[in-house]
Protein backbone atom coordinates (compact mmCIF):
# COMPACT_ATOMS: atom_id res chain seq x y z
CA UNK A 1 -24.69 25.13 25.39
CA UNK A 2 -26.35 22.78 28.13
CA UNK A 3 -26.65 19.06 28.51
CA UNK A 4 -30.89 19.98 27.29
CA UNK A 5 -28.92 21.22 24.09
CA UNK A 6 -27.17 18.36 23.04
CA UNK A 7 -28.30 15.47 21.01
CA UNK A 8 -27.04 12.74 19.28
CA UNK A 9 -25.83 12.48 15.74
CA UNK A 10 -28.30 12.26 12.67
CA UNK A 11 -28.14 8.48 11.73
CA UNK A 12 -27.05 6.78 14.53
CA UNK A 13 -27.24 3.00 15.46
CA UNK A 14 -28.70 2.84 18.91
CA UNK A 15 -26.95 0.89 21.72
CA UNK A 16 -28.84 -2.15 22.65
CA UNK A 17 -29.94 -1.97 26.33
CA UNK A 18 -29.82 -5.68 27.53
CA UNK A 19 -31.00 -7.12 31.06
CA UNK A 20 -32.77 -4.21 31.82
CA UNK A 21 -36.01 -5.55 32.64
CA UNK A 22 -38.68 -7.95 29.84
CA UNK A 23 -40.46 -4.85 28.91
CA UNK A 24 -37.59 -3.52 26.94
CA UNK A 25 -37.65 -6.35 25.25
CA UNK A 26 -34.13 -7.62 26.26
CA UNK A 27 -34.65 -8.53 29.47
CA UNK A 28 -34.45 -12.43 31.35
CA UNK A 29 -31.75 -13.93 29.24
CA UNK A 30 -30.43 -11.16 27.79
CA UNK A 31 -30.58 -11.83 24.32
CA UNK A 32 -28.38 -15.08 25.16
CA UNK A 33 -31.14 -17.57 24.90
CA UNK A 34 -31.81 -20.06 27.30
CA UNK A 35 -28.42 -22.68 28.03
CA UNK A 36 -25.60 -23.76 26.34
CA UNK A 37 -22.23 -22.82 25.94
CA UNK A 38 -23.18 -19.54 24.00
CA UNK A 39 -25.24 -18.62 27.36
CA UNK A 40 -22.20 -18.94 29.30
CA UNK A 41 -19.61 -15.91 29.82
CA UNK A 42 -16.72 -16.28 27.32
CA UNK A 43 -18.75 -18.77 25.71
CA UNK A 44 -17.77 -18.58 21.97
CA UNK A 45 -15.80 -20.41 19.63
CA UNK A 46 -12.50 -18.63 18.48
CA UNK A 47 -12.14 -17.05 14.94
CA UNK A 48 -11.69 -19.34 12.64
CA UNK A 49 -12.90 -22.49 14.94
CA UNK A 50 -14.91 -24.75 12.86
CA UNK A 51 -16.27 -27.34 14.81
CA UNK A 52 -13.01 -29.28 15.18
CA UNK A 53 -13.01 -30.09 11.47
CA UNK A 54 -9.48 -29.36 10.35
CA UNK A 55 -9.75 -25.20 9.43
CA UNK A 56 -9.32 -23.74 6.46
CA UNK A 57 -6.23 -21.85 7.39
CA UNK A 58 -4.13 -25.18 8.01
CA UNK A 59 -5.48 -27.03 4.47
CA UNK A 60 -3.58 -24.23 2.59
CA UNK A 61 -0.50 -24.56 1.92
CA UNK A 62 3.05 -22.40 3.01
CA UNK A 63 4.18 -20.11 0.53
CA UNK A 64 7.99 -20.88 -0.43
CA UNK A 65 10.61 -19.43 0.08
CA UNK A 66 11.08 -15.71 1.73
CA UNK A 67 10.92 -12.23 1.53
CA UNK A 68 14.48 -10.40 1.53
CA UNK A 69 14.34 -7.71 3.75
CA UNK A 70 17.16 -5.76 1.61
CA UNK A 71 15.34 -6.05 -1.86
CA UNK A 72 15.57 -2.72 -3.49
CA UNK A 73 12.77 -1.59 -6.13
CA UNK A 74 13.98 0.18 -8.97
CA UNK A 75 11.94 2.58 -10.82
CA UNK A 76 13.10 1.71 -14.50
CA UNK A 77 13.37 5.27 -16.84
CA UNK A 78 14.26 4.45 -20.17
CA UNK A 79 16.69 7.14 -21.94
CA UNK A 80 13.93 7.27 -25.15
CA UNK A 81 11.53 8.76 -22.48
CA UNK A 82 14.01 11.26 -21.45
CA UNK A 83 13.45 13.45 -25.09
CA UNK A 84 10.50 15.25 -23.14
CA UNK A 85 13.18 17.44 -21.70
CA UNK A 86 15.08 20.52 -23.28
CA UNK A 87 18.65 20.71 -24.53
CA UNK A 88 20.91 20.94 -21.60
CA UNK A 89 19.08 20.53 -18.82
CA UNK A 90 19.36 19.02 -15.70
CA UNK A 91 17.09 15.80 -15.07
CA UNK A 92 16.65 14.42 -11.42
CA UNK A 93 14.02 12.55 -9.28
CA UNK A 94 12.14 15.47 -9.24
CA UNK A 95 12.29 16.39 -12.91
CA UNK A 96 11.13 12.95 -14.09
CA UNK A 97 7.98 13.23 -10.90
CA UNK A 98 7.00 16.70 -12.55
CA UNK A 99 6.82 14.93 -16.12
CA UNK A 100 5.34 11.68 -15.08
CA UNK A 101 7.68 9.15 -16.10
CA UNK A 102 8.33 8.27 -12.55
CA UNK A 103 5.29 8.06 -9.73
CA UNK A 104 6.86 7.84 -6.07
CA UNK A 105 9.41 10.29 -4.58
CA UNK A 106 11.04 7.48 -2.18
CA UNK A 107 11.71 5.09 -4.45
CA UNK A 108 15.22 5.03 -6.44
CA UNK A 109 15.75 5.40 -10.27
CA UNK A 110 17.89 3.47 -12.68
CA UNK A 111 18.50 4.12 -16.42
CA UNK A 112 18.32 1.71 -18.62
CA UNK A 113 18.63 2.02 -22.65
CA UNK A 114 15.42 1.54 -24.53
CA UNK A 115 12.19 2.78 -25.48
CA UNK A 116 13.71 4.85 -28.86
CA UNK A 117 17.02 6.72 -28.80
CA UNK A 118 18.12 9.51 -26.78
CA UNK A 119 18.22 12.69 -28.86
CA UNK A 120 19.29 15.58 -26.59
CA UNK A 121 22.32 16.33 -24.41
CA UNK A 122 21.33 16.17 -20.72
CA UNK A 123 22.94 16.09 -17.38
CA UNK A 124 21.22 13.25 -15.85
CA UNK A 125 21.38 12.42 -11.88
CA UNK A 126 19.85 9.01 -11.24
CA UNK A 127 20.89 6.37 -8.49
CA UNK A 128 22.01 3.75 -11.03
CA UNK A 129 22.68 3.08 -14.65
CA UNK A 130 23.21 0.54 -17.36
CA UNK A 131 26.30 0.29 -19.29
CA UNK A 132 24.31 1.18 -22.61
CA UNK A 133 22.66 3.82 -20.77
CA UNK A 134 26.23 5.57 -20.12
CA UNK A 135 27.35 4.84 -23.68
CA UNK A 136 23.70 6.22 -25.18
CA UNK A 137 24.24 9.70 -22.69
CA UNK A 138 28.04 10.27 -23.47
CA UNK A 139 27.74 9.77 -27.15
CA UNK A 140 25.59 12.55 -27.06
CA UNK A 141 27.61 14.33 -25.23
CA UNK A 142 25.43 14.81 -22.05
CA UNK A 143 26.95 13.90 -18.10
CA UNK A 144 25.17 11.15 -15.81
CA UNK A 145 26.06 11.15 -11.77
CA UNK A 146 25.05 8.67 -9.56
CA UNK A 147 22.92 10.12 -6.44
């Protein structure tokens, strides 16, 4: 490999050459036109500048209130969706991921009661539960632990 080897990639946008000279075409002024402020170096209005009419960005309005920085999101699993699963087995995070009733890994997971009954005795380990959850669960005789 040698610099008479090497050659640009298929496709791509040429540089344009300014002030070098009218024949290329971009020569005199540079592709800045003749005067004004947009001739001038630095010479052009901020983003979002609008002529000194009042931008758009300060005729909208504030959102209220505020974004708590503790929120947690719960992924909800209801115990009806949990029938998927075999007699006596253990259901966690990673279960529920394999079978699709949950979709990210990071988030936690919370049990409510709902969607049908539970059928099946399972050990369940979730990071937090209902009351009717726990009730559904231990009347059919299956464990839940909190992660």
């Amino acid at each position: 490999m040698s610099l008479l080897n090497l050659s640009s990639k298929l496709g791509k946008k040429k540089r344009k050459r300014i002030g070098r000279g009218n024949a290329s075409g971009h020569g005199t002024y540079s592709c800045h036109g003749m005067k004004g402020q947009t001739a001038r170096s630095g010479g052009r209005v901020r983003p979002g500048f609008e002529g000194g009419q009042t931008p758009m960005s300060r005729k909208m309005p504030k959102l209220k209130g505020f974004k708590n920085p503790n929120h947690v999101e719960y992924q909800v699993v209801c115990t009806g969706q949990l029938n998927v699963f075999e007699e006596g087995q253990e259901v966690g995070i990673k279960e529920l991921l394999d079978k699709n009733i949950v979709s990210k890994k990071t988030h936690p997971v919370k049990l409510l009661s709902g969607k049908g009954e539970l059928t099946k005795k399972l050990k369940i380990k979730v990071n937090k539960t209902s009351k009717s959850a726990i009730k559904e669960v231990e009347s059919k005789k299956g464990e839940i632990s909190l992660i």
